[in-house]
Protein backbone atom coordinates (compact mmCIF):
# COMPACT_ATOMS: atom_id res chain seq x y z
CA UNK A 1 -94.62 -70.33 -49.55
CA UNK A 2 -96.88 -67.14 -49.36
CA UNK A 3 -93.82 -66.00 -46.35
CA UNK A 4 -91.15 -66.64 -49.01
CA UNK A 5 -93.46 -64.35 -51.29
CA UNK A 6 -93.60 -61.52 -49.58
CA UNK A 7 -90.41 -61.64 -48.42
CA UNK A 8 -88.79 -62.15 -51.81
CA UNK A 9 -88.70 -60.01 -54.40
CA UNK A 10 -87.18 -62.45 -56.95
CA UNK A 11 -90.59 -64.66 -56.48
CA UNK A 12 -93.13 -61.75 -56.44
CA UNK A 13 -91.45 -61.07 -59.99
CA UNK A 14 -91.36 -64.56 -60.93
CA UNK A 15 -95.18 -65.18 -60.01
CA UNK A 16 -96.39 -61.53 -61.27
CA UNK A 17 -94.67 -62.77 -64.67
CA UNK A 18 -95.90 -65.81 -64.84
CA UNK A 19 -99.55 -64.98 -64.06
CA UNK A 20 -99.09 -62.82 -67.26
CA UNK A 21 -97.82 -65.27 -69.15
CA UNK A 22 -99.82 -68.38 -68.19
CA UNK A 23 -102.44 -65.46 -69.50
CA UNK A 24 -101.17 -63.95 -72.85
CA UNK A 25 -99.75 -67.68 -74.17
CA UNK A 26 -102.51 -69.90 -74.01
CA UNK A 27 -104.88 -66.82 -75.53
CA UNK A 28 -102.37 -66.53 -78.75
CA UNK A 29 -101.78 -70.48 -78.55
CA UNK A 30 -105.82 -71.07 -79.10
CA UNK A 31 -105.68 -69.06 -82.43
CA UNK A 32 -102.13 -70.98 -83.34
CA UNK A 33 -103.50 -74.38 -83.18
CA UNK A 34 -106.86 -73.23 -84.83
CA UNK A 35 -104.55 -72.16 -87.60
CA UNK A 36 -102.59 -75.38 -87.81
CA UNK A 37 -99.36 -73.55 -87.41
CA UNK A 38 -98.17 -74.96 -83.96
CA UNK A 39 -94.76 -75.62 -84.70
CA UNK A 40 -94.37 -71.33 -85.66
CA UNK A 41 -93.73 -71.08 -82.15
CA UNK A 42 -90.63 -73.75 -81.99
CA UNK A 43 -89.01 -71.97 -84.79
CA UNK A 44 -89.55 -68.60 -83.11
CA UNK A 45 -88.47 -69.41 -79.72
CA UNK A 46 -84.99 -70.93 -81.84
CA UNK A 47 -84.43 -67.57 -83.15
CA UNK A 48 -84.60 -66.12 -79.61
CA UNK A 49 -82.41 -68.45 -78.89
CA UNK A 50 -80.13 -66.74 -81.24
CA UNK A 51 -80.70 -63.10 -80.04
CA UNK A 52 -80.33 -64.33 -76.58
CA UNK A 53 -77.34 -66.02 -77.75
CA UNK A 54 -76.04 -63.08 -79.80
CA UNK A 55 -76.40 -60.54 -76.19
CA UNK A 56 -74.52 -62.62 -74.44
CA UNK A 57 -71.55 -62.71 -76.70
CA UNK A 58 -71.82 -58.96 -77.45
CA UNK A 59 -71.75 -57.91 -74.18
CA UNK A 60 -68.36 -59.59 -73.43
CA UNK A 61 -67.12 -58.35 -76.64
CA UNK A 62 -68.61 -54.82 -77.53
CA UNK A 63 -68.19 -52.21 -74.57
CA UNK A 64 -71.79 -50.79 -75.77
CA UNK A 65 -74.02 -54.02 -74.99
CA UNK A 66 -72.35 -53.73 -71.39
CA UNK A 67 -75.97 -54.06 -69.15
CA UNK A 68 -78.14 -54.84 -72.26
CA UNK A 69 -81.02 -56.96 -71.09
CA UNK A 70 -80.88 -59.74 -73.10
CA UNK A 71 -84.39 -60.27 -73.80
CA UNK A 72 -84.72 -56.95 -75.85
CA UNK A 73 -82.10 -58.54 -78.84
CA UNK A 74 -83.68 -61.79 -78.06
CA UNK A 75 -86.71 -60.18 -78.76
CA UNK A 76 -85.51 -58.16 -82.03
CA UNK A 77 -84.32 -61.26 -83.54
CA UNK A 78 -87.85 -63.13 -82.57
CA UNK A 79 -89.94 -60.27 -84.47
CA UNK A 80 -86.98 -60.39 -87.14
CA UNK A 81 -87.67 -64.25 -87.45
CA UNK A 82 -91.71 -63.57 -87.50
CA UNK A 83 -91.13 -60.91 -90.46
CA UNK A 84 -89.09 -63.64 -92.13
CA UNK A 85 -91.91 -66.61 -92.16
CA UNK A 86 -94.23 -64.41 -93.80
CA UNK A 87 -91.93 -63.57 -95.98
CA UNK A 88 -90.82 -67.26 -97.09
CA UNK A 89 -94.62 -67.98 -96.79
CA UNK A 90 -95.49 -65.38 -99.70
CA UNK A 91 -92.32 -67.14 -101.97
CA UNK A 92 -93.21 -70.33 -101.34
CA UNK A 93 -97.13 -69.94 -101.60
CA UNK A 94 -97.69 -73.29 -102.70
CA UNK A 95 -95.58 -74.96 -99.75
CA UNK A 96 -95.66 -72.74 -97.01
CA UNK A 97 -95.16 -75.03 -94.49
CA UNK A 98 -91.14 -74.66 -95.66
CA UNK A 99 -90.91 -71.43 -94.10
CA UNK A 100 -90.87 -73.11 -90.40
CA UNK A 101 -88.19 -75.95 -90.88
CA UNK A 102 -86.11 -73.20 -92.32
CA UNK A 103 -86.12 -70.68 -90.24
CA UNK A 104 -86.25 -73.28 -87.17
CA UNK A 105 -82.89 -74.83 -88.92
CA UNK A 106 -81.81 -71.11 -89.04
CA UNK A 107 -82.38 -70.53 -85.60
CA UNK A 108 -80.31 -73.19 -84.48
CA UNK A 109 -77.56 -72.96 -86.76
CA UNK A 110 -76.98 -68.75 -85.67
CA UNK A 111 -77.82 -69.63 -82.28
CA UNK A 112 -74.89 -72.44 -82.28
CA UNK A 113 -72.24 -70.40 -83.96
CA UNK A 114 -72.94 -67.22 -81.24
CA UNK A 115 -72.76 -69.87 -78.37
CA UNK A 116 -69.58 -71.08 -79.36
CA UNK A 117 -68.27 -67.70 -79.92
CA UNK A 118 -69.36 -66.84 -76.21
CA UNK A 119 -67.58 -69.83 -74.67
CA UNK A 120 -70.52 -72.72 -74.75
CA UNK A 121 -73.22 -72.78 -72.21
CA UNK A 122 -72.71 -70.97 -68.66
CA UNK A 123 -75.64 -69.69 -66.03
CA UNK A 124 -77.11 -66.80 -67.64
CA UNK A 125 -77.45 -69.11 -71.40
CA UNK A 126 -79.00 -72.22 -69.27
CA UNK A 127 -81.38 -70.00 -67.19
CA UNK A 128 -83.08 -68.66 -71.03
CA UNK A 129 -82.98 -72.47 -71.96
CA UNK A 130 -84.97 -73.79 -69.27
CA UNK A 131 -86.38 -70.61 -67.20
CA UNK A 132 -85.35 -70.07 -63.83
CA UNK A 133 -87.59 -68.58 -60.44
CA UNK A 134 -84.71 -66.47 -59.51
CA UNK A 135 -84.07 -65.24 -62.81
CA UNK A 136 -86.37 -62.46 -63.53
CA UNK A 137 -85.78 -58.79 -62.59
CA UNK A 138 -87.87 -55.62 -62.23
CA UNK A 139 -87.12 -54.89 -65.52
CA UNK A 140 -88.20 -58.12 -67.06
CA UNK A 141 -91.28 -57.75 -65.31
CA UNK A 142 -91.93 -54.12 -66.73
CA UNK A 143 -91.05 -55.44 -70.58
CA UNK A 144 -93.71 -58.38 -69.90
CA UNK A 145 -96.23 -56.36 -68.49
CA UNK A 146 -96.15 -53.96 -71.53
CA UNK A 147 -96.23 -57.18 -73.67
CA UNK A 148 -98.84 -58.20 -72.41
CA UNK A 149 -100.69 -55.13 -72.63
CA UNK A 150 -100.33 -55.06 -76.71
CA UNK A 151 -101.45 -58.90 -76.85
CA UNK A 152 -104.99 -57.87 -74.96
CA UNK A 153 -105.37 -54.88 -76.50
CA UNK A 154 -104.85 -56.30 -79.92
CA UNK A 155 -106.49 -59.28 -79.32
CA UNK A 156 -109.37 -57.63 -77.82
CA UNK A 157 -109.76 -54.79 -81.20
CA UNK A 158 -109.43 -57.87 -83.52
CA UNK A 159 -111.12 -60.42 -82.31
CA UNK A 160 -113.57 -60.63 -84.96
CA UNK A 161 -110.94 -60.53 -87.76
CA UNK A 162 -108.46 -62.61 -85.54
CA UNK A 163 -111.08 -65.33 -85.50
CA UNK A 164 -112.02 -65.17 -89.28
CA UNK A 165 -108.85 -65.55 -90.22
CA UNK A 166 -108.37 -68.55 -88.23
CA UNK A 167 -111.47 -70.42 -88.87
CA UNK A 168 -111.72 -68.91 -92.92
CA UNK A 169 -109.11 -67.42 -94.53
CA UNK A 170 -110.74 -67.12 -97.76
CA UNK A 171 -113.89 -65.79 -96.51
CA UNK A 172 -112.15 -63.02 -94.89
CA UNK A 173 -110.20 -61.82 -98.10
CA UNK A 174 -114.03 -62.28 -100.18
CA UNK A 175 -115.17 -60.12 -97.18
CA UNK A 176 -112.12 -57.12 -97.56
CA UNK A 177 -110.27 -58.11 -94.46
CA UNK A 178 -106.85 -57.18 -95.59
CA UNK A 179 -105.62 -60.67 -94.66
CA UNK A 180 -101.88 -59.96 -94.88
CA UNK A 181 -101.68 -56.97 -91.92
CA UNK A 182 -103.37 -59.26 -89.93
CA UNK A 183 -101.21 -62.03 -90.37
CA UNK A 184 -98.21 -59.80 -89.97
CA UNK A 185 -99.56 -58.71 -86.86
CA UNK A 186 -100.16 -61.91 -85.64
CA UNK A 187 -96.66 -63.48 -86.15
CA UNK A 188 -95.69 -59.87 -84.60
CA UNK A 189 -97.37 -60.83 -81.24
CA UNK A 190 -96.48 -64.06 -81.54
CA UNK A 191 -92.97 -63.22 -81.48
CA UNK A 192 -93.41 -61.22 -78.71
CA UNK A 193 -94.95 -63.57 -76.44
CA UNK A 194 -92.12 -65.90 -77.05
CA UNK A 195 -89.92 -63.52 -75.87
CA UNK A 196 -91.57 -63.09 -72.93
CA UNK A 197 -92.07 -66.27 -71.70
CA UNK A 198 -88.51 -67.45 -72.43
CA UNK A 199 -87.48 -66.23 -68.73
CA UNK A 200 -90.04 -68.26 -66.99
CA UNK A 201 -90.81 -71.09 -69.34
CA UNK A 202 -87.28 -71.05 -71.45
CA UNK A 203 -86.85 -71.05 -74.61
CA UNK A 204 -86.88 -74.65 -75.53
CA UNK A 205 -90.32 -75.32 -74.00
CA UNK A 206 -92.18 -72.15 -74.28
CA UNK A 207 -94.06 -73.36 -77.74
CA UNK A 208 -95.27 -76.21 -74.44
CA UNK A 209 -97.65 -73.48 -72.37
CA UNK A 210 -98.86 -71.94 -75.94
CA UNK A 211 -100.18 -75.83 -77.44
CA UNK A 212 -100.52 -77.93 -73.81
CA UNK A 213 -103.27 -76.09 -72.50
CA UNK A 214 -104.86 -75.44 -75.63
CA UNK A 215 -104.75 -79.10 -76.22
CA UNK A 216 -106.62 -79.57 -73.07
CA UNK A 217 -108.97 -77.61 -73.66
CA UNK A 218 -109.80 -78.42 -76.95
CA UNK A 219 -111.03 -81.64 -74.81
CA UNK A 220 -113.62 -80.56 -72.84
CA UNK A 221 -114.81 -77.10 -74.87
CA UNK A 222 -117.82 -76.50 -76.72
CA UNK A 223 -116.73 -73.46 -78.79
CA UNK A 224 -113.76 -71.15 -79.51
CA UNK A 225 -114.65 -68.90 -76.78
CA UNK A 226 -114.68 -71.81 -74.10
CA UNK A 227 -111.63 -73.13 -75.89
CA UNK A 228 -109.99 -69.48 -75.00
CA UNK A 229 -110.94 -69.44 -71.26
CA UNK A 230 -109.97 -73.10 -70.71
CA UNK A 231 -107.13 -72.90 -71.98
CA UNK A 232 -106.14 -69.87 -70.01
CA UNK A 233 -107.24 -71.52 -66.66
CA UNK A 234 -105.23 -74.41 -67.87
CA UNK A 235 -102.24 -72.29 -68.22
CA UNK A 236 -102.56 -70.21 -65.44
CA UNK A 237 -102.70 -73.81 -63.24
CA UNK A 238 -99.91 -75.06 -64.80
CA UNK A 239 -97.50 -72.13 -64.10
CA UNK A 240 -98.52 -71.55 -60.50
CA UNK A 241 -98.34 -74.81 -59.78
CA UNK A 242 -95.19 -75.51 -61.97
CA UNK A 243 -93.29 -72.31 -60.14
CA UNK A 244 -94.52 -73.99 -56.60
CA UNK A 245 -92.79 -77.30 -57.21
CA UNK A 246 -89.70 -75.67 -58.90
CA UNK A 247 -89.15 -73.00 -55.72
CA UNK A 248 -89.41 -76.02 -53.38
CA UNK A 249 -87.75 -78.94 -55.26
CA UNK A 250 -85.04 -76.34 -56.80
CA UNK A 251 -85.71 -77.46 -60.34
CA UNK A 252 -85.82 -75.27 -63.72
CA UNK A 253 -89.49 -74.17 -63.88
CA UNK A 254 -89.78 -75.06 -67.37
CA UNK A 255 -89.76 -78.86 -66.99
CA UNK A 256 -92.33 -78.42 -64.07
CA UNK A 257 -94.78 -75.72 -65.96
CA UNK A 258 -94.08 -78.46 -68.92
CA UNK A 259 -95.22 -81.35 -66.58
CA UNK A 260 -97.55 -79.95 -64.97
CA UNK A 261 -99.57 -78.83 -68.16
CA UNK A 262 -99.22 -82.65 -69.47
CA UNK A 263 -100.74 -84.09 -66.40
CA UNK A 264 -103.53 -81.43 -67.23
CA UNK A 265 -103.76 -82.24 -70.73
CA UNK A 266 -103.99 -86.27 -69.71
CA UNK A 267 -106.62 -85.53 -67.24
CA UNK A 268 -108.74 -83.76 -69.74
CA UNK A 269 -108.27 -86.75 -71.97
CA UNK A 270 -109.02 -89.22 -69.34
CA UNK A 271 -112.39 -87.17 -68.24
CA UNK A 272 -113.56 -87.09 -71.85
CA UNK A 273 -113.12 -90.85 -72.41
CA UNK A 274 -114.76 -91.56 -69.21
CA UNK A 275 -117.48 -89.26 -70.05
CA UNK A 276 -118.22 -90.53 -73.27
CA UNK A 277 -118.30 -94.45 -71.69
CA UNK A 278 -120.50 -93.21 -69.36
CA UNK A 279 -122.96 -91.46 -72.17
């Protein structure tokens, strides 16, 4: 394997980006589950689906798309999508959960119609489903890296606020945290991130490596902080290991990072049960 990775340029992009995002998912995905608002990133990662969708069929149709990366309208329409919830979220302010099942019903519908319109499923539409080793270029690469630069940069400067809003919204608006830019720029990095992942992950189990390892974790930590690095670990296990088995088994990476970070998850459960019998 570490031949294969220095001889391949395909897998030193495909590890490189998933180091970064078996990093920057599991941080966000601790503050999305505090929040109660795991299901956010299914309807996100739908509406990629849609911008991913939407390139594809462009660029056989409109001589200007021609060598668009994908991911950058997949991305536009993820951010769009984030925008939107908050949006349906200040309408509805008394049922706010209806702002996920309808943009998530959005995303699917838009993403069906431009799929259809592009001829149905081929390679390039399966590989942002599922992820794929040999997928991801220099390019994608340099877009996650820079991604991943905002989320720890951002995370980093807000922490404080970050985790007030999480654990007390109302608190945080008594104290004069202007609770609405930081939601905004939450669902903004959120979106991101989603994006990101798609190429390694996919898009139909990336909302997995942002609620898996964070479910782990939640297992064994003692605070939010420990939650946080777990959970990170816990990711970054599951993706190495997950990109491992897909390379030599020739399997979408997705399922295995997905497995892998259950088998995780239902050893962290098994360890707490055990050592609670034997306390």
């Amino acid at each position: 394997m570490i031949e294969a990775l220095l001889n391949y340029e395909f897998l030193q992009n495909a590890f490189a980006a998933g180091i970064l995002i078996g990093l920057i998912a599991p941080l966000l995905g601790a503050f999305i589950v505090v929040r109660r608002l795991s299901l956010i990133a299914d309807a996100l990662s739908h509406v990629t689906l849609s911008g991913i969708a939407a390139s594809l069929f462009l660029s056989k149709t409109v001589v200007a798309f021609n060598g668009l990366n994908p991911l950058w309208l997949g991305m536009g329409f993820s951010v769009a999508g984030s925008l939107l919830i908050e949006r349906l979220r200040s309408v509805y302010k008394h049922y706010q959960e209806l702002a996920i099942p309808i943009l998530l019903s959005g995303g699917i519908g838009v993403g069906v119609i431009f799929i259809s319109l592009a001829d149905g499923f081929n390679t390039d539409l399966f590989s942002y489903l599922f992820g794929s080793v040999s997928a991801v270029g220099r390019s994608d690469l340099y877009l996650i890296t820079g991604i991943s630069i905002i989320v720890l940069l951002v995370v980093s400067l807000l922490y404080k606020e970050l985790f007030l809003l999480s654990f007390d919204e109302e608190f945080g608006k008594a104290s004069g945290l202007s609770t609405k830019v930081l939601h905004l720029i939450f669902m903004v990095m959120t979106a991101l991130v989603i994006a990101a992942s798609m190429r390694i992950v996919g898009i139909l189990l990336v909302s997995s490596l942002m609620t898996l390892p964070v479910a782990a974790a939640m297992r064994l930590s003692r605070g939010f902080k420990q939650t946080i690095g777990l959970s990170v670990l816990f990711g970054e296990i599951a993706v190495v290991v997950g990109l491992i088995s897909a390379f030599y088994l020739d399997l979408a990476p997705g399922g295995t990072i997905v497995v892998s970070s259950i088998i995780i998850l239902l050893g962290a459960i098994g360890f707490r049960n055990w050592f609670a019998v034997k306390n």
